[in-house]
Protein backbone atom coordinates (compact mmCIF):
# COMPACT_ATOMS: atom_id res chain seq x y z
CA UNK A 1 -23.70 -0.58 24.36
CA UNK A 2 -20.84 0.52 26.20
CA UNK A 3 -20.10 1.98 29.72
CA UNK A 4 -19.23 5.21 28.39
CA UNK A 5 -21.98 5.47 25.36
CA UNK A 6 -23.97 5.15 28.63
CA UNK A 7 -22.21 7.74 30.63
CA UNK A 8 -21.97 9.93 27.62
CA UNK A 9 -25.47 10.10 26.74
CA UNK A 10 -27.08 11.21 30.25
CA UNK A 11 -24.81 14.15 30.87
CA UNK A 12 -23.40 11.86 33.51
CA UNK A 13 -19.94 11.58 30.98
CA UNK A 14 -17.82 9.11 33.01
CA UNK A 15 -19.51 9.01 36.17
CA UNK A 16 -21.72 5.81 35.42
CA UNK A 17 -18.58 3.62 34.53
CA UNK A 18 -18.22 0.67 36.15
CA UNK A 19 -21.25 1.96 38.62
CA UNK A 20 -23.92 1.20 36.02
CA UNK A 21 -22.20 -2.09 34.53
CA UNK A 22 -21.18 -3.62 37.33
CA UNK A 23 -22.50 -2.61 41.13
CA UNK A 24 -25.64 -1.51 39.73
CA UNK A 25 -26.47 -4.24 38.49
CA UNK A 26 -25.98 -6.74 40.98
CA UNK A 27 -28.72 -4.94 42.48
CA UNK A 28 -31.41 -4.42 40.05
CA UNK A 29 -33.44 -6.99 41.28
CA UNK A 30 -32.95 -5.92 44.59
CA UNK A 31 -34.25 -2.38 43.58
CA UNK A 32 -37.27 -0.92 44.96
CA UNK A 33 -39.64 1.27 42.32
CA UNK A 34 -37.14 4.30 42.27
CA UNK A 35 -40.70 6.42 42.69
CA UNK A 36 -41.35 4.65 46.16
CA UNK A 37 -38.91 7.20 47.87
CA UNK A 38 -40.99 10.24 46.87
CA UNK A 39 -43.95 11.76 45.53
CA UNK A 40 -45.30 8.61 43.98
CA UNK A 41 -48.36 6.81 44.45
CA UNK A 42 -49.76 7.95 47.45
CA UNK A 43 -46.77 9.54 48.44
CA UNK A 44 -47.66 12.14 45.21
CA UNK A 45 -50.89 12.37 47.04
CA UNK A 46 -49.47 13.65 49.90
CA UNK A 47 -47.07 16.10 48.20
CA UNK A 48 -50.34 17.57 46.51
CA UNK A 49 -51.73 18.07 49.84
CA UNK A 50 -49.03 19.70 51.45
CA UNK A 51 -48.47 22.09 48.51
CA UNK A 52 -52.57 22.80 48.37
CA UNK A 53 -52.92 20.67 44.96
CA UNK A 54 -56.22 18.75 44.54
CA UNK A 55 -55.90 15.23 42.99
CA UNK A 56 -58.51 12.20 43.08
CA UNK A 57 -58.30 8.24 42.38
CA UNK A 58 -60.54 6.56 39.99
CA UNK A 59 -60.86 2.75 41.21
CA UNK A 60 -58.19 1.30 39.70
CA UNK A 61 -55.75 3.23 41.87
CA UNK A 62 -54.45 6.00 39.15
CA UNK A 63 -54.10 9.84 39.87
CA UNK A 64 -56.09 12.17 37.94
CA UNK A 65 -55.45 16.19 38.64
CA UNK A 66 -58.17 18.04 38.61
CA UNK A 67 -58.63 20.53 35.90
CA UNK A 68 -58.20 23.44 38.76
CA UNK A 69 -55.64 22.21 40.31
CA UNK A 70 -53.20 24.86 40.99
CA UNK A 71 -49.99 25.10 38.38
CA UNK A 72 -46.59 24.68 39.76
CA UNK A 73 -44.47 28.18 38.93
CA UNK A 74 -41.71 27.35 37.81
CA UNK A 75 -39.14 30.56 37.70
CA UNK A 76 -36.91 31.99 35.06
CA UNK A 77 -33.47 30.54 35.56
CA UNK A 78 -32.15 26.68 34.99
CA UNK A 79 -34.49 23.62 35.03
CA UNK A 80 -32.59 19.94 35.11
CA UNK A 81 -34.56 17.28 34.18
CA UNK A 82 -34.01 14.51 36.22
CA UNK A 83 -34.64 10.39 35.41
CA UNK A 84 -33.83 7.21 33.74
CA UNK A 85 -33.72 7.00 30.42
CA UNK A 86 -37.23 6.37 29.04
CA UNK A 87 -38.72 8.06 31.68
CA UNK A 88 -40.82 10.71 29.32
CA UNK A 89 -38.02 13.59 30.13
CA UNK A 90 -38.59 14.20 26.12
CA UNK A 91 -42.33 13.34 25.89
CA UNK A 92 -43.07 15.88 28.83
CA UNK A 93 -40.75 19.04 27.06
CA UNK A 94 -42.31 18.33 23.43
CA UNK A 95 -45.60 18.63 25.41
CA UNK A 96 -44.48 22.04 27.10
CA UNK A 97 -43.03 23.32 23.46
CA UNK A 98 -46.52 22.23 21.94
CA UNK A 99 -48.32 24.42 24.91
CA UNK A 100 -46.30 27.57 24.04
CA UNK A 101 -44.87 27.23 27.58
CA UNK A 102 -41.39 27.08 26.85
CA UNK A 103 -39.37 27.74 23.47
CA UNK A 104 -37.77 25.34 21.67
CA UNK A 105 -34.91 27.03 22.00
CA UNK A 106 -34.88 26.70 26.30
CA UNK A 107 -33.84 23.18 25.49
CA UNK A 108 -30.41 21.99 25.54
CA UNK A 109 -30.00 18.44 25.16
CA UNK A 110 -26.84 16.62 24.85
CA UNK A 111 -28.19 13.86 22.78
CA UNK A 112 -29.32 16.49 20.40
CA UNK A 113 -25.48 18.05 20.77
CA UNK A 114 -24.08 14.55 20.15
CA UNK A 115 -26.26 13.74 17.03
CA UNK A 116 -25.06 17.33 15.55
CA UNK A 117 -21.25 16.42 16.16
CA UNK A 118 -21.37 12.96 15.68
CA UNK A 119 -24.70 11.70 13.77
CA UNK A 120 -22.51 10.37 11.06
CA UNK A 121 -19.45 8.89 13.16
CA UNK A 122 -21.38 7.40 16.01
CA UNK A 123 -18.10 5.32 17.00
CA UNK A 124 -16.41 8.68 17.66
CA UNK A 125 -19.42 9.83 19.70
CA UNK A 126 -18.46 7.13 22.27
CA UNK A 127 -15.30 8.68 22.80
CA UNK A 128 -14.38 10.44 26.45
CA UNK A 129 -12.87 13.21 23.83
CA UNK A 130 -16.46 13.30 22.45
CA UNK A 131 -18.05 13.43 25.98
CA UNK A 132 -15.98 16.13 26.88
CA UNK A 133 -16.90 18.27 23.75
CA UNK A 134 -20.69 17.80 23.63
CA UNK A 135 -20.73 18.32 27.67
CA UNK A 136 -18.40 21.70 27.31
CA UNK A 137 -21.14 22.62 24.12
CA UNK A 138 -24.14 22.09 26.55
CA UNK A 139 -22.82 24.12 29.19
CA UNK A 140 -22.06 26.75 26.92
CA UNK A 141 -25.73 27.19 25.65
CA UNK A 142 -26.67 27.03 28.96
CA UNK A 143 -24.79 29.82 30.27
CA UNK A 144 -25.71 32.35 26.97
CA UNK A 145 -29.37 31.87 28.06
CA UNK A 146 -28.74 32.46 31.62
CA UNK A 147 -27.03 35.11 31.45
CA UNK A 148 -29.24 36.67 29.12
CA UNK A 149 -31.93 36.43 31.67
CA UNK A 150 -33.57 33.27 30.10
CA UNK A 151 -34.25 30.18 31.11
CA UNK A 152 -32.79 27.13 29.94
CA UNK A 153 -34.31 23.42 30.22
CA UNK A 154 -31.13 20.98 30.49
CA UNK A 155 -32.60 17.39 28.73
CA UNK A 156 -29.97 14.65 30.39
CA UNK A 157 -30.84 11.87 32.43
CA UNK A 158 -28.81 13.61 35.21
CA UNK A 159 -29.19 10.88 38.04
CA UNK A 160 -25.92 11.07 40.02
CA UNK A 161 -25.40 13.92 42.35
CA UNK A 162 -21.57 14.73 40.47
CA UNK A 163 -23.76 15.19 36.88
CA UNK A 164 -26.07 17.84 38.99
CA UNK A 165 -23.14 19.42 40.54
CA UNK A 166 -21.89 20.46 37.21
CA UNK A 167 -25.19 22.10 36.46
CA UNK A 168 -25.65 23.63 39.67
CA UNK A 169 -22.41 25.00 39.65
CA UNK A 170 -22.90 26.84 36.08
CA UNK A 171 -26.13 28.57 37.28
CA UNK A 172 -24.88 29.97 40.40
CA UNK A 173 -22.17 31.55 38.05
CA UNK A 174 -25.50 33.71 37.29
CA UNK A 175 -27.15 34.07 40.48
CA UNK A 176 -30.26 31.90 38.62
CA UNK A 177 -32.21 29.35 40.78
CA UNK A 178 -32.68 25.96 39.73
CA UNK A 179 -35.62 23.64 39.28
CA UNK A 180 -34.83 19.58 39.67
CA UNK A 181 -38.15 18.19 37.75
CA UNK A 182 -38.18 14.60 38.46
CA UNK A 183 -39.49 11.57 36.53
CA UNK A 184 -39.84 8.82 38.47
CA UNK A 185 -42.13 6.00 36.98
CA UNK A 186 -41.48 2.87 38.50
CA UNK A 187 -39.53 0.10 37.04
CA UNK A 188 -42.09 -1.68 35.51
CA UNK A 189 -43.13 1.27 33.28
CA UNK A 190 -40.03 2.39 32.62
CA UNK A 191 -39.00 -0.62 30.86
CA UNK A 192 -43.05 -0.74 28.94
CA UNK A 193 -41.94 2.57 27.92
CA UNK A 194 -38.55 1.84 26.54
CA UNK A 195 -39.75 -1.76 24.89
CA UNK A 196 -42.60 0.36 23.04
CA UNK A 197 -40.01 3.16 22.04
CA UNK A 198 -38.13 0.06 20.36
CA UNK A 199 -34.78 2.33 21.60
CA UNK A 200 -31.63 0.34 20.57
CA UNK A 201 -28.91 2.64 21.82
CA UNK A 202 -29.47 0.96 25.31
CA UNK A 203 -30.55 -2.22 26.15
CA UNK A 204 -33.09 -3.25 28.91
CA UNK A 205 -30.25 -3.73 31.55
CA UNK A 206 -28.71 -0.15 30.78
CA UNK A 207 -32.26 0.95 31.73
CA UNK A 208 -32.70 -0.92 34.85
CA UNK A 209 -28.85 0.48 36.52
CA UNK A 210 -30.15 4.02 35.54
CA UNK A 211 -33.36 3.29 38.02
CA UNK A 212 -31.33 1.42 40.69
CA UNK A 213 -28.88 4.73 40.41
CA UNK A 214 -31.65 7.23 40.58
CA UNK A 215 -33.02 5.50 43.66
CA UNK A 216 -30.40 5.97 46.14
CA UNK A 217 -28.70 8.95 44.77
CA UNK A 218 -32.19 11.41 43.09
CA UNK A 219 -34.58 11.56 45.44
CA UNK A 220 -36.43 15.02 45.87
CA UNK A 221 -34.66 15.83 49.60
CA UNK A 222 -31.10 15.27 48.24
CA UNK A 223 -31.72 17.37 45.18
CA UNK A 224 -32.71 19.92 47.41
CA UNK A 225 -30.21 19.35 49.63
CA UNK A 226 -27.60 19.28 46.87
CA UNK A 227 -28.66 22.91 46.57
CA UNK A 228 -31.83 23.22 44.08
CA UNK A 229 -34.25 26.11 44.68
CA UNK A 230 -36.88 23.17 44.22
CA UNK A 231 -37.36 20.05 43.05
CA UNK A 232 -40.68 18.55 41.62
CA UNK A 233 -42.20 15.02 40.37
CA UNK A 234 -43.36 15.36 37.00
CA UNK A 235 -46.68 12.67 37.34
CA UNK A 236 -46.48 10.20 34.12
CA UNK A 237 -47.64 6.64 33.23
CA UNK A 238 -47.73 5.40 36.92
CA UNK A 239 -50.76 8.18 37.67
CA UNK A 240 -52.21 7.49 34.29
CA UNK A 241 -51.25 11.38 33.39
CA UNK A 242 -50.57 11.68 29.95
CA UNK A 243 -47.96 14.10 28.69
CA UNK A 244 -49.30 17.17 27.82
CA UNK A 245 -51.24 16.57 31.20
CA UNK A 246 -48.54 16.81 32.98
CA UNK A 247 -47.23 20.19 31.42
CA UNK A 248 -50.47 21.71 32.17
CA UNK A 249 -49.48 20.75 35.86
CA UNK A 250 -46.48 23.39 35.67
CA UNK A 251 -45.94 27.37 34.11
CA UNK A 252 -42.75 28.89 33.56
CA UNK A 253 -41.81 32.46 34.05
């Protein structure tokens, strides 16, 4: 896989060349779990106590939310999905279409974008040219939602702060807020997940540079500080939450 296929398919476009295949790298092994900055493990704990959420630990460690534990609101205007490839960014909005709690049509992925331009030429798809076109299409279905009023869920990996600018940028062009939902499983899963996806439009390696980038460049303060309205862990594989449980953890206006 190439630096750019890599760029290209994260809404990142460039800005993972040479980063992810080369000083990345060199420091994969070096990497802590990319969750350990924030909200995960009993850091997650402690977010669900300061925000008033109730959670509980069976005896092997894993998080369970109880069934009244309050929903995170999450309002009309632009949620980015943030996290590694892998990560369940798809698994978790399937789960939110399934629960009638977003429409299918709030979702604007760029892989979905690239496989409509390019699913038959997938050498052209790796093209900057290409990046630039499905990037400029994602943005554009972005902004007919918001300025419509509606929200709109934007599927990328999105795990440098220059990909997030971007988005940021185009919802302030509406005055909408914006909701950073992270996914932060640690390193371990991550790569269980993508090994029993049986993905082969990364490899292992490509996987590990996206965690090592979304460690020192995602974590919930500089999101906010980058200028989200908020920015939430989505709970996963790590707090033995299953998809759908996780949705139930959230509502959107």
């Amino acid at each position: 896989m190439t630096a750019g296929k890599l760029a290209g398919m994260d809404g990142d476009e460039q800005l993972l060349r040479g980063r992810v295949h080369g000083h990345d790298h060199d420091h994969d092994h070096d990497a802590p779990s990319f969750g350990e900055a924030h909200d995960v493990g009993p850091g997650t704990a402690c977010r669900l106590h300061r925000t008033g959420e109730t959670a509980s630990r069976d005896r092997a460690g894993g998080l369970h939310l109880d069934s009244h534990t309050p929903a995170i609101r999450v309002p009309a205007g632009l949620v980015v999905l943030v996290g590694p490839p892998a990560s369940g960014k798809t698994s978790f909005v399937r789960a939110l279409i399934a629960r009638r709690q977003i429409d299918a049509e709030a979702v604007v992925s760029s892989d979905e974008i690239r496989a409509e331009f390019f699913g038959t030429s997938p050498a052209e798809a790796e093209s900057d040219a290409a990046d630039a076109r499905i990037f400029e299409e994602r943005d554009r279905r972005i902004a007919v939602r918001l300025a419509a009023g509606r929200s709109a869920v934007a599927e990328s990996t999105n795990v440098t702060p220059q990909a997030r600018a971007r988005l940021i940028a185009l919802a302030r062009r509406f005055d909408a807020p914006v909701t950073m939902l992270r996914f932060a499983p640690d390193v371990a899963d991550l790569l269980r997940q993508y090994t029993e996806r049986g993905r082969t439009d990364l490899t292992a390696a490509d996987v590990r540079a996206y965690a090592a980038v979304m460690t020192r460049e995602a974590g919930a303060e500089q999101l906010r500080s980058e200028g989200a309205t908020a920015a939430h862990d989505v709970p996963g594989r790590r707090e033995t939450i299953t998809p759908s449980e996780a949705a139930a953890h959230f509502s959107f206006a």
